[in-house]
N, C-alpha and C. Protein backbone atom coordinates (compact mmCIF):
# COMPACT_ATOMS: atom_id res chain seq x y z
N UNK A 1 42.09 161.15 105.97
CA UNK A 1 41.73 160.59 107.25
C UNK A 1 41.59 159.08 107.10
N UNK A 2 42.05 158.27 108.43
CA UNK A 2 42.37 157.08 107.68
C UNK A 2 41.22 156.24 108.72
N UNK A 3 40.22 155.07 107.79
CA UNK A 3 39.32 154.61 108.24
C UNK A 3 39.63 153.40 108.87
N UNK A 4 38.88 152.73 109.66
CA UNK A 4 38.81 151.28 110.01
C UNK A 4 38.02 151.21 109.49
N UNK A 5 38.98 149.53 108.34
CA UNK A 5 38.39 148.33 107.89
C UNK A 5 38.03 147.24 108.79
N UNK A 6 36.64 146.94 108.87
CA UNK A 6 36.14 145.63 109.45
C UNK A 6 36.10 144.66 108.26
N UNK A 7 36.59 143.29 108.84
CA UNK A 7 36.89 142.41 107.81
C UNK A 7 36.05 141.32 108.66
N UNK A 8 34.77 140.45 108.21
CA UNK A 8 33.89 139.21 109.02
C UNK A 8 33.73 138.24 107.92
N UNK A 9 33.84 137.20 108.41
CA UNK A 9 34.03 135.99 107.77
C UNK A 9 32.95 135.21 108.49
N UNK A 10 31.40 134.82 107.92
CA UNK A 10 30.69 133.91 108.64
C UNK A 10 30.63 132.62 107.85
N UNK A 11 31.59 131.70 108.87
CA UNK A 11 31.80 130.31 108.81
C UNK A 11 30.28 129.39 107.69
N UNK A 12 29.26 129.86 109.07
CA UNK A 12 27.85 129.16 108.19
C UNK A 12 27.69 129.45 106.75
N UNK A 13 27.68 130.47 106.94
CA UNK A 13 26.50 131.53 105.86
C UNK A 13 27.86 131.33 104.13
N UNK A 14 28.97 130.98 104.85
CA UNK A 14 30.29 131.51 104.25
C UNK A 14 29.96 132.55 103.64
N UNK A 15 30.11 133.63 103.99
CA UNK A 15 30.05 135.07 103.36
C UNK A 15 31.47 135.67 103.87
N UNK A 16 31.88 136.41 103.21
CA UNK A 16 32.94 137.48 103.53
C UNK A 16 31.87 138.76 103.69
N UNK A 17 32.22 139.47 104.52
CA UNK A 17 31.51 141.38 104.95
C UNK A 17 32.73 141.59 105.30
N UNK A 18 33.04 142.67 104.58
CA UNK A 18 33.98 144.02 104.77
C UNK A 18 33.18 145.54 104.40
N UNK A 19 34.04 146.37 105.55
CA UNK A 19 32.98 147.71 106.03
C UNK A 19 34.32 148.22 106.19
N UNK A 20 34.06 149.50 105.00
CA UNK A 20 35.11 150.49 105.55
C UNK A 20 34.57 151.91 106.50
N UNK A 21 34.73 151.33 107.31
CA UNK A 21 34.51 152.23 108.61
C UNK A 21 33.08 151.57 109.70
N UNK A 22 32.69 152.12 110.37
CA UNK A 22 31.61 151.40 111.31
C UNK A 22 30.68 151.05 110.20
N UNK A 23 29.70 149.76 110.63
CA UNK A 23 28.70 149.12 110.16
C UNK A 23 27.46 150.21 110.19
N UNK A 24 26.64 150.80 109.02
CA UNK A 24 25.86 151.52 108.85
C UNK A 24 24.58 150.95 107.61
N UNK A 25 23.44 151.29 107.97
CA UNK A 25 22.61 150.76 107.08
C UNK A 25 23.08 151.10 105.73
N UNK A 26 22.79 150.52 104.42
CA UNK A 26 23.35 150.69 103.34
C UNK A 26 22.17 149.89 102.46
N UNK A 27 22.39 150.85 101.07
CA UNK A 27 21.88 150.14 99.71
C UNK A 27 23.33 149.18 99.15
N UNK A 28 22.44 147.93 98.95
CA UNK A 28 23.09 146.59 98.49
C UNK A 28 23.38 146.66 97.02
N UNK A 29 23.81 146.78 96.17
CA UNK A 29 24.02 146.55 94.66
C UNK A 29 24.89 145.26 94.21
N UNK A 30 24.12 144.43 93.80
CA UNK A 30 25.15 143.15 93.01
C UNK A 30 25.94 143.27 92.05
N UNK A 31 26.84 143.65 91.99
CA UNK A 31 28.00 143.70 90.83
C UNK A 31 28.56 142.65 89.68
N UNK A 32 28.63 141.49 90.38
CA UNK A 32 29.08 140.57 90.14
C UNK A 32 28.23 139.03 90.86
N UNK A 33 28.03 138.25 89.85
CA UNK A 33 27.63 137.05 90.51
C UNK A 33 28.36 136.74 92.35
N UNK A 34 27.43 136.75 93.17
CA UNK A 34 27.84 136.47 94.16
C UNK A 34 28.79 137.29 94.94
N UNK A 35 28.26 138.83 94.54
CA UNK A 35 29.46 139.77 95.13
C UNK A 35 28.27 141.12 95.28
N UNK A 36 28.26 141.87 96.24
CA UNK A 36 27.87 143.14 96.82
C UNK A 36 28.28 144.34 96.99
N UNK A 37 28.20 145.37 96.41
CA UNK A 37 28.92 146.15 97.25
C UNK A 37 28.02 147.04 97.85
N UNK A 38 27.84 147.89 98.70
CA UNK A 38 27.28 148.38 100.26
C UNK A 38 27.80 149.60 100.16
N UNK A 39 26.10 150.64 99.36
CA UNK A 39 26.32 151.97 99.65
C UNK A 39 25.72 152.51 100.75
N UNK A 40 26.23 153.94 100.92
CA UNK A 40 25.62 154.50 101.73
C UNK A 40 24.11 154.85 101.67
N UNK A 41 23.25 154.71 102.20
CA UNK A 41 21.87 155.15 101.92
C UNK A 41 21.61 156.88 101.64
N UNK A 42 22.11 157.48 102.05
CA UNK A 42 22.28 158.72 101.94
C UNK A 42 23.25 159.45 100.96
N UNK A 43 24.17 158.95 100.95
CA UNK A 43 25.08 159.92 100.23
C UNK A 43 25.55 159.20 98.75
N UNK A 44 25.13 157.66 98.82
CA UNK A 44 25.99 157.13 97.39
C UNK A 44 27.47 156.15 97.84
N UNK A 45 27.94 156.41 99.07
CA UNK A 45 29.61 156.54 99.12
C UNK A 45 29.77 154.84 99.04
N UNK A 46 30.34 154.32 98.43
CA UNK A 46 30.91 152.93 98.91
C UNK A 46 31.33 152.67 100.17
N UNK A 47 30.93 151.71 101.01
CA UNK A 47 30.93 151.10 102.50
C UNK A 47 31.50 150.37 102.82
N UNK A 48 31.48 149.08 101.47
CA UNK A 48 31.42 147.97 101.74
C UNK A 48 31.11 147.31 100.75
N UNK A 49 31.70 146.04 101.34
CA UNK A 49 31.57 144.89 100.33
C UNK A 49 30.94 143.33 100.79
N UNK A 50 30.30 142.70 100.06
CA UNK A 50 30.11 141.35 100.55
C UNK A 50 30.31 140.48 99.82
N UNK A 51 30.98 139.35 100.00
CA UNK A 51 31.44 137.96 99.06
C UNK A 51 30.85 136.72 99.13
N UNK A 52 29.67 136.21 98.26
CA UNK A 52 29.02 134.53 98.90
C UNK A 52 30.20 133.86 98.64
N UNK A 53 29.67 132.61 99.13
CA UNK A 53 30.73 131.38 98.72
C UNK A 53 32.03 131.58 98.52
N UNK A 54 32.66 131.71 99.22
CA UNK A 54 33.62 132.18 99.60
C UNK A 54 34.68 131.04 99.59
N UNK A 55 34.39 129.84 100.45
CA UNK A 55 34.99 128.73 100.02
C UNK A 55 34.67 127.62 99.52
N UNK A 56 35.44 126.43 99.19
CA UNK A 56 34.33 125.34 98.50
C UNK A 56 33.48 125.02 99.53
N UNK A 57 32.47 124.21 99.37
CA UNK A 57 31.68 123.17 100.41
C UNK A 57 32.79 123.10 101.50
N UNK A 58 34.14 121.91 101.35
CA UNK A 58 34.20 121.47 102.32
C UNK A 58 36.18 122.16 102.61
N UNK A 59 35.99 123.29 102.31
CA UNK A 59 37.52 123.75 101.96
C UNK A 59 37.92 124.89 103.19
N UNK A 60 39.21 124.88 103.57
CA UNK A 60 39.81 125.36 104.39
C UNK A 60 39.57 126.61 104.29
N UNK A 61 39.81 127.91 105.72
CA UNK A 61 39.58 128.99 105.39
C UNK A 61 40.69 129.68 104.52
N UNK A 62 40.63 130.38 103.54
CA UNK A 62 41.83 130.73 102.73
C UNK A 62 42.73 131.76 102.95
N UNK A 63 44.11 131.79 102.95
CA UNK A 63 44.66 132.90 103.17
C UNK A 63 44.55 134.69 102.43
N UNK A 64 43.70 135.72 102.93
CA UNK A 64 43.22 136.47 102.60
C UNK A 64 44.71 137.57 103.02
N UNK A 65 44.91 138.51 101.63
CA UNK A 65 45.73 139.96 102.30
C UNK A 65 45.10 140.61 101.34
N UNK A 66 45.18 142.07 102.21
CA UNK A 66 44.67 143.14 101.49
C UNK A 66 45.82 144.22 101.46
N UNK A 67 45.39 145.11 100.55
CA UNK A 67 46.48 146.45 100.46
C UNK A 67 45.59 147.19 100.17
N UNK A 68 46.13 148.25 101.40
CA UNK A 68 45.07 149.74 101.65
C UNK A 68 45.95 150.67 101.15
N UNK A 69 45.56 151.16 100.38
CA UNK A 69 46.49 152.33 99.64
C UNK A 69 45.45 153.41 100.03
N UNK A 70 46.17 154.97 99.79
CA UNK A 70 45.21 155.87 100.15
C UNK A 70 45.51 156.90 98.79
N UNK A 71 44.40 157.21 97.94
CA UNK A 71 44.29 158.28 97.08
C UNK A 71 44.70 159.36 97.31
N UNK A 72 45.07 160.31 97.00
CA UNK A 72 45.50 161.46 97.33
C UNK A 72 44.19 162.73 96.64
N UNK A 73 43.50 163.42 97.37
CA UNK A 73 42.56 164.34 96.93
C UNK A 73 42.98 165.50 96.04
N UNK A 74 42.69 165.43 95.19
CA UNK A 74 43.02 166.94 94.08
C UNK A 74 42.85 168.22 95.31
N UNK A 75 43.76 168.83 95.24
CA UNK A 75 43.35 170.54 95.74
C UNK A 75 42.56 171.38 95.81
């Protein structure tokens, strides 16, 4: 079943938020300096992701692509 990705970019804050599927409360885990990823509170599932600093101080917004591939579930 195939989800909507929300992809938000806040200019101020420069953060990247990406949510695979609707925006739902979530446990935050830091992975990586300046990186999030956004579980489900309930179940564990990965949600989401968040990115600080995203660009320099005074640097253009950057050209972002993604590739959604889809796993295939064992039987």
């Amino acid at each position: 079943m195939a989800k909507e990705i929300i992809v938000l970019f806040d200019k101020i804050g420069n953060t990247l938020d990406v949510w695979f599927g609707k925006p739902r409360e979530a446990i935050c885990e830091e992975t990586e300096e300046e990186f999030l990823i956004k579980k489900d509170i309930k179940t564990g599932e990965v949600i989401g992701f968040e990115k600080f600093n995203v660009l320099p101080v005074k640097g253009e917004i950057p050209e972002i692509k993604f590739m959604v591939k889809e796993i295939p579930q064992p039987a």
